[in-house]
C-alpha atoms as a PDB file:
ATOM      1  CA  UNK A   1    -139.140 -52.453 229.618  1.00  0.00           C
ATOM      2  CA  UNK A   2    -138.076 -53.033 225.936  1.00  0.00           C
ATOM      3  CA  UNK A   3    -139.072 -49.425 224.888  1.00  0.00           C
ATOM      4  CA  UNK A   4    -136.975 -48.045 227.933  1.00  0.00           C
ATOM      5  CA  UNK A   5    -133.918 -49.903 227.410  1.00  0.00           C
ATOM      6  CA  UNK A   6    -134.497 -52.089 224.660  1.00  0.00           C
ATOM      7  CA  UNK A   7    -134.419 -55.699 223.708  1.00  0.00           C
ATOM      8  CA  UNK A   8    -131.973 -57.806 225.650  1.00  0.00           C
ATOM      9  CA  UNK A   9    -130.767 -54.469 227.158  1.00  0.00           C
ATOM     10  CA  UNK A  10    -129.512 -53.853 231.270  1.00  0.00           C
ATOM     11  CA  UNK A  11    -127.994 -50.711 233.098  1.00  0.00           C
ATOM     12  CA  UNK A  12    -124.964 -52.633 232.646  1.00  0.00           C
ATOM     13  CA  UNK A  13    -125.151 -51.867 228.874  1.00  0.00           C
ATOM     14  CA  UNK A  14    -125.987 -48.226 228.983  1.00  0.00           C
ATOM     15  CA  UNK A  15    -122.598 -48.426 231.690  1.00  0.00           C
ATOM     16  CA  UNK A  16    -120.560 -48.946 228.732  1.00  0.00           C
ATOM     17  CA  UNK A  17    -121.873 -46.423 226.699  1.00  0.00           C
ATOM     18  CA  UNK A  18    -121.760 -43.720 229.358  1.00  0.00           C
ATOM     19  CA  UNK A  19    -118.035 -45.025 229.815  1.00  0.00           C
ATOM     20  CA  UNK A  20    -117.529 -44.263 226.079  1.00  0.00           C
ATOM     21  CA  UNK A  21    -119.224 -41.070 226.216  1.00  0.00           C
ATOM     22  CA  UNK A  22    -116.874 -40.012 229.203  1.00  0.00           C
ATOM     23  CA  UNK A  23    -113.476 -41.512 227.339  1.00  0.00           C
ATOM     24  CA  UNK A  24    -115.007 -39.425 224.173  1.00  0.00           C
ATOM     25  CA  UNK A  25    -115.774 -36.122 226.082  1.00  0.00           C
ATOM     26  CA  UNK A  26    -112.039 -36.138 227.762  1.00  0.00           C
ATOM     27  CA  UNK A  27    -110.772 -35.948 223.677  1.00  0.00           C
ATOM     28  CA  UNK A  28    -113.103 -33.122 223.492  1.00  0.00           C
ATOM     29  CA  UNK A  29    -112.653 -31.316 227.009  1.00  0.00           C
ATOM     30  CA  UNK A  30    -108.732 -31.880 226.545  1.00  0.00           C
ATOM     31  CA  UNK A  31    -108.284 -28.757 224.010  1.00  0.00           C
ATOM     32  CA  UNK A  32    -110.785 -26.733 226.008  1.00  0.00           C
ATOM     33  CA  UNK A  33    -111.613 -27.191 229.686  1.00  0.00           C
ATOM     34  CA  UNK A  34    -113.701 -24.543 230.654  1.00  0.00           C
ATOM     35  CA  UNK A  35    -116.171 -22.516 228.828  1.00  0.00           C
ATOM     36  CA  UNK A  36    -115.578 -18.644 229.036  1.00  0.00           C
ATOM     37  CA  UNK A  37    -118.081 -16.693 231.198  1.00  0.00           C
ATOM     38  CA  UNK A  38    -119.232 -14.755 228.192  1.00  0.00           C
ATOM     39  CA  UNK A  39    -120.079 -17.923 226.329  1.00  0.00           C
ATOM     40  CA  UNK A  40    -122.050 -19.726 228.936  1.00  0.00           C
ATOM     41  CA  UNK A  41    -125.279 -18.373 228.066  1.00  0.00           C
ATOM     42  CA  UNK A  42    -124.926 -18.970 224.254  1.00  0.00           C
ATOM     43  CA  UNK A  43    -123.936 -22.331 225.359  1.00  0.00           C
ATOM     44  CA  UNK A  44    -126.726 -23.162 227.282  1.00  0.00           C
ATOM     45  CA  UNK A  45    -129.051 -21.628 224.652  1.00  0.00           C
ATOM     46  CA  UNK A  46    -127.358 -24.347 222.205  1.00  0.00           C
ATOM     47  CA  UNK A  47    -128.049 -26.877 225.028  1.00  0.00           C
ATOM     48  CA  UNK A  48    -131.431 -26.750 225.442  1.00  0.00           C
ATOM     49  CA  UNK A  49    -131.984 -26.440 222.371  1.00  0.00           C
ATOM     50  CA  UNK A  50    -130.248 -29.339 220.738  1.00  0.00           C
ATOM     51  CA  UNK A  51    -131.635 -31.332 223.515  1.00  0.00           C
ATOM     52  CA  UNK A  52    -135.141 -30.890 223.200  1.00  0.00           C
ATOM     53  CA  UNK A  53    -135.162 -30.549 219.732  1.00  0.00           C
ATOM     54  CA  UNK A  54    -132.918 -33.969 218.944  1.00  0.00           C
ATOM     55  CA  UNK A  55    -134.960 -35.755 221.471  1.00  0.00           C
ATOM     56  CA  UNK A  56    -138.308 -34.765 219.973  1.00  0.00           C
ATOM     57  CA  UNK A  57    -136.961 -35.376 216.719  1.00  0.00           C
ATOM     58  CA  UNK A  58    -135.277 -39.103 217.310  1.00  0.00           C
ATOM     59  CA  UNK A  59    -138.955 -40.181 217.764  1.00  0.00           C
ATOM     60  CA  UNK A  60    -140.586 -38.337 215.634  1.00  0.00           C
ATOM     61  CA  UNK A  61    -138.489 -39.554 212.685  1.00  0.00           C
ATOM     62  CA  UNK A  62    -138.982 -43.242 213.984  1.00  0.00           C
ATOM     63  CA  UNK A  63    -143.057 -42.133 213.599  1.00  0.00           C
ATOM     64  CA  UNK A  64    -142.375 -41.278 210.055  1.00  0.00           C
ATOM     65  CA  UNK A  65    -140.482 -43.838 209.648  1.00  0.00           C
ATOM     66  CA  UNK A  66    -137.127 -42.416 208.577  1.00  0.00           C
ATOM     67  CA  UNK A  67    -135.080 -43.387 211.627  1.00  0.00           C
ATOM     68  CA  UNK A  68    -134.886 -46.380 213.590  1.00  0.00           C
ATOM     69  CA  UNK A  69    -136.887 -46.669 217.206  1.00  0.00           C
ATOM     70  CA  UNK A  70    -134.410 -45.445 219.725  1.00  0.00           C
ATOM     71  CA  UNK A  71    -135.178 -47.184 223.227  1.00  0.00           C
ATOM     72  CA  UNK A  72    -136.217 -44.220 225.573  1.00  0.00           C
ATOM     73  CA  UNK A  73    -132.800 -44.330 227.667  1.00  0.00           C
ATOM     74  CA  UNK A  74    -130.851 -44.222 224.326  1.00  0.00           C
ATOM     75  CA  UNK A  75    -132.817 -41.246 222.936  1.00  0.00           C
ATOM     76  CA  UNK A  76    -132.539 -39.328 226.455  1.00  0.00           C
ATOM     77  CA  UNK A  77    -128.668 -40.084 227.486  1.00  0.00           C
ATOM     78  CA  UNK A  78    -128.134 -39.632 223.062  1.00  0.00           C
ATOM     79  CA  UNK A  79    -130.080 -36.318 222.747  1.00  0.00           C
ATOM     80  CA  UNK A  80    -129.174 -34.685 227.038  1.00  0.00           C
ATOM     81  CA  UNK A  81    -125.272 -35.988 226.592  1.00  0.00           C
ATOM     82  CA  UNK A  82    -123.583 -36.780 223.802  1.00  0.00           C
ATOM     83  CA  UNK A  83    -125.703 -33.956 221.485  1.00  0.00           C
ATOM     84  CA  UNK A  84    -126.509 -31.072 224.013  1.00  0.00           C
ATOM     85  CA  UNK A  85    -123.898 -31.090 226.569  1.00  0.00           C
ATOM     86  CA  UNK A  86    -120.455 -33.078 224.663  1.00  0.00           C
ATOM     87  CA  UNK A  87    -121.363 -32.099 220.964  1.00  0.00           C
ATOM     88  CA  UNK A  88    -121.739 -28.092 222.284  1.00  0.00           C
ATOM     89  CA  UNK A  89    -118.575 -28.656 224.559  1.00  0.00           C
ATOM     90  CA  UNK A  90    -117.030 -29.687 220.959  1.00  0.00           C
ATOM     91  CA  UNK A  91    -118.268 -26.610 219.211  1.00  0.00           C
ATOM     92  CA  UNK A  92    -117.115 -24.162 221.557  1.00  0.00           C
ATOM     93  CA  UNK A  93    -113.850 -25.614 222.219  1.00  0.00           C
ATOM     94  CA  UNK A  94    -112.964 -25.885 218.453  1.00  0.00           C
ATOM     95  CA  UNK A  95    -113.959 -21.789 217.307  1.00  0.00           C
ATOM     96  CA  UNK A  96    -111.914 -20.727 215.405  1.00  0.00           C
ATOM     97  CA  UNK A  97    -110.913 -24.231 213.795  1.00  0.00           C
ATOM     98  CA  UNK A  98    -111.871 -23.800 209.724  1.00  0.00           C
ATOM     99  CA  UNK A  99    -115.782 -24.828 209.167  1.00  0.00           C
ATOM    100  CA  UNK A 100    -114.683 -28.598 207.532  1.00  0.00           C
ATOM    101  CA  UNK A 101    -112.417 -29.145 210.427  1.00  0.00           C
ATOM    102  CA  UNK A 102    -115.338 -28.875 212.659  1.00  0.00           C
ATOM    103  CA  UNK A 103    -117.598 -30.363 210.855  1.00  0.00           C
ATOM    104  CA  UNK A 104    -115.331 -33.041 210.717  1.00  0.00           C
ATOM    105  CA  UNK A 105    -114.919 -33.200 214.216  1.00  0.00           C
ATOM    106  CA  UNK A 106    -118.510 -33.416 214.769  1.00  0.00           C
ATOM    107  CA  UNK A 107    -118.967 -36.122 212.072  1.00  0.00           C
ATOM    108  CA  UNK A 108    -116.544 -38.278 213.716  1.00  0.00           C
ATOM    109  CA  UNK A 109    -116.514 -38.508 216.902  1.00  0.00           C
ATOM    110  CA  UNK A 110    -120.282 -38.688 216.598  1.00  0.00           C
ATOM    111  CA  UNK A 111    -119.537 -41.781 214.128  1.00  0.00           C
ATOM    112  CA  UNK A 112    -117.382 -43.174 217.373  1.00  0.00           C
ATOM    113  CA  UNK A 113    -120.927 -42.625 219.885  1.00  0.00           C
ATOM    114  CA  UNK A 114    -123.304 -44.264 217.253  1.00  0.00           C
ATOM    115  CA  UNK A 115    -121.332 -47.354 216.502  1.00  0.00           C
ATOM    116  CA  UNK A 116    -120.247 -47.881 220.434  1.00  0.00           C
ATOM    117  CA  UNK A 117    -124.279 -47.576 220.855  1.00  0.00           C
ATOM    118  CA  UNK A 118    -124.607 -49.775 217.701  1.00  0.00           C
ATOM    119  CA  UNK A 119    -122.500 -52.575 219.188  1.00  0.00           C
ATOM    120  CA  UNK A 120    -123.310 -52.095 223.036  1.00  0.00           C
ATOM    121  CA  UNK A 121    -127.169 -51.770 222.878  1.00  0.00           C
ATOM    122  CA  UNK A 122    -128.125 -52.923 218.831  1.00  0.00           C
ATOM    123  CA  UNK A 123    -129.290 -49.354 218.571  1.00  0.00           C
ATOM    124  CA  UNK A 124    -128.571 -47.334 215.282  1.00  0.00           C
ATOM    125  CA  UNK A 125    -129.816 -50.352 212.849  1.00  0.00           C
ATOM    126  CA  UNK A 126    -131.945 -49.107 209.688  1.00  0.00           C
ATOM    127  CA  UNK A 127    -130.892 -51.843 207.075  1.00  0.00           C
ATOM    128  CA  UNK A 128    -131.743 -50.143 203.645  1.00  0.00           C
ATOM    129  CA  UNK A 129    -131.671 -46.490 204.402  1.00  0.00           C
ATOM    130  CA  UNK A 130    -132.693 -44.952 201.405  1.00  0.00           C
ATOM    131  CA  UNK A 131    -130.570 -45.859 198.897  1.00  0.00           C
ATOM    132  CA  UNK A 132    -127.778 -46.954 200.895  1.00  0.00           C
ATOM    133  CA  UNK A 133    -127.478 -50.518 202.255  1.00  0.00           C
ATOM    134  CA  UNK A 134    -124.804 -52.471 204.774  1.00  0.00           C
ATOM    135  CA  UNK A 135    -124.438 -53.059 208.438  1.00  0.00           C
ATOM    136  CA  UNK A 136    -123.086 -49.432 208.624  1.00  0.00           C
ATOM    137  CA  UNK A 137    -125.093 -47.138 206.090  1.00  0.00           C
ATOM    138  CA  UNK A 138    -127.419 -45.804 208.726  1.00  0.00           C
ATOM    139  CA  UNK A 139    -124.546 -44.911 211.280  1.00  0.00           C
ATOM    140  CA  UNK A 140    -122.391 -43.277 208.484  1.00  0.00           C
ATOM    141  CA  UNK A 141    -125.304 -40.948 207.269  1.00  0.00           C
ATOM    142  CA  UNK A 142    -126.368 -39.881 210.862  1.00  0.00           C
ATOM    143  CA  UNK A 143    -123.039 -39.081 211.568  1.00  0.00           C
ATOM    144  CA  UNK A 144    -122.901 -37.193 208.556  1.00  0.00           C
ATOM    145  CA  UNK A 145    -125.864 -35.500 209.258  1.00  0.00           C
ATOM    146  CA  UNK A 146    -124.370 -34.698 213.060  1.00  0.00           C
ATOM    147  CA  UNK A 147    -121.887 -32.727 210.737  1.00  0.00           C
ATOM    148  CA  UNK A 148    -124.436 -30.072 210.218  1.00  0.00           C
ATOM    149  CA  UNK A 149    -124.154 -28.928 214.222  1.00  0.00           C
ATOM    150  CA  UNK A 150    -121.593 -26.472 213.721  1.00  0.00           C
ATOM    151  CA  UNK A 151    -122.886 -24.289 210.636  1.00  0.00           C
ATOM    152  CA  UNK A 152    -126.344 -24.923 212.317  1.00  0.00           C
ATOM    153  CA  UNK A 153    -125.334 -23.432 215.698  1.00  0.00           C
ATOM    154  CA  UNK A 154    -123.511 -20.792 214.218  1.00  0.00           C
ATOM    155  CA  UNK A 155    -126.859 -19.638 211.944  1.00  0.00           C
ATOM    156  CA  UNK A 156    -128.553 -19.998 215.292  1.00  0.00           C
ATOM    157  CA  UNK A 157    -126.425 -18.001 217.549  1.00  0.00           C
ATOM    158  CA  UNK A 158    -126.028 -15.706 214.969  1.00  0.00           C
ATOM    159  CA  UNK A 159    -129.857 -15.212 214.759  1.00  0.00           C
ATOM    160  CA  UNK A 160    -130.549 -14.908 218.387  1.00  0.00           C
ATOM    161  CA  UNK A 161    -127.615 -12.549 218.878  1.00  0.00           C
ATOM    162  CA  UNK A 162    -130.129 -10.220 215.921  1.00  0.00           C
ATOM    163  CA  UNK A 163    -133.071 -10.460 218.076  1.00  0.00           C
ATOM    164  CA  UNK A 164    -131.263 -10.142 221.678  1.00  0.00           C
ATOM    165  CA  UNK A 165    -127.822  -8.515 221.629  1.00  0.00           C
ATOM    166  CA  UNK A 166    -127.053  -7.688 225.175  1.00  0.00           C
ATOM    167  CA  UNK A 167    -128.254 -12.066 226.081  1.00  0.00           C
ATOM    168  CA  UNK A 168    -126.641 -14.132 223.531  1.00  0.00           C
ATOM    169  CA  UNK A 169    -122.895 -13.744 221.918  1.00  0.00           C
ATOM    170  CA  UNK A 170    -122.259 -15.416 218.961  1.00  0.00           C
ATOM    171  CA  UNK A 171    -120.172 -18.718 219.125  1.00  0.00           C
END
């Protein structure tokens, strides 16, 4: 049961976090409530993508040992919510923001999900990464890294949009 929910762990815990997801996602629904018809596909193209690929990734990077083991319900509600479904809410309700500001965004509020996981479940824990050292290290860089979504998406849409004009719009 530890490698579904982790040590010490209960649906109680993973509560919590799914309440901060929801109090995070009405700060990034607020600006944005709907996504336009013409968008929808491109955003579930980012979806599905992000998704899979983050959830794949999570563990593979535990494998190589360059991330931390993420408990299975982490990795799935992590990768399915807060990346796929919130973090592409995020990117299509701030177009037309400048690049830093969303990449900002991104960084942030994805610093907010990590250390609510961090204290909530004692996920998010990689004491040195790299170079870097301290209680927080790990958290800061991945949420760095989660600053890359938006110029990632946008290289992606802009890609498929090449290959499939009349499917995908660009974000």
């Amino acid at each position: 049961m530890d490698n579904i929910l982790g040590a010490d762990n209960g649906l109680v815990n993973y509560g919590m976090v799914l309440l901060i997801y929801g109090l995070i996602f009405l700060l990034v629904w607020y600006p944005k409530n709907t996504i336009e018809l013409n968008s929808r596909s491109s955003f579930l193209l980012l979806y599905f993508f992000w998704s899979i690929f983050i959830f794949a990734g999570n563990y593979v990077g535990f494998l190589l040992g360059v991330m931390s083991f993420l408990p299975w319900l982490d990795n799935f509600i992590h990768s399915f919510i807060w990346v796929g479904f919130m973090l592409t809410w995020l990117y299509f309700s701030t177009r037309g923001l400048p690049w830093y500001y969303r990449c900002f965004l991104a960084g942030m509020y994805s610093f907010i999900i990590k250390y609510a996981e961090h204290t909530i479940i004692a996920t998010w824990s990689f004491d040195p990464y790299f170079f870097f050292t301290g209680p927080y290290a790990y958290i800061i860089i991945m949420a760095l890294v989660d600053c890359l979504y938006p110029p990632i998406s946008d290289l992606l849409l802009t890609q498929v949009n090449k290959k499939f004009p009349s499917i995908y719009l660009p974000g």
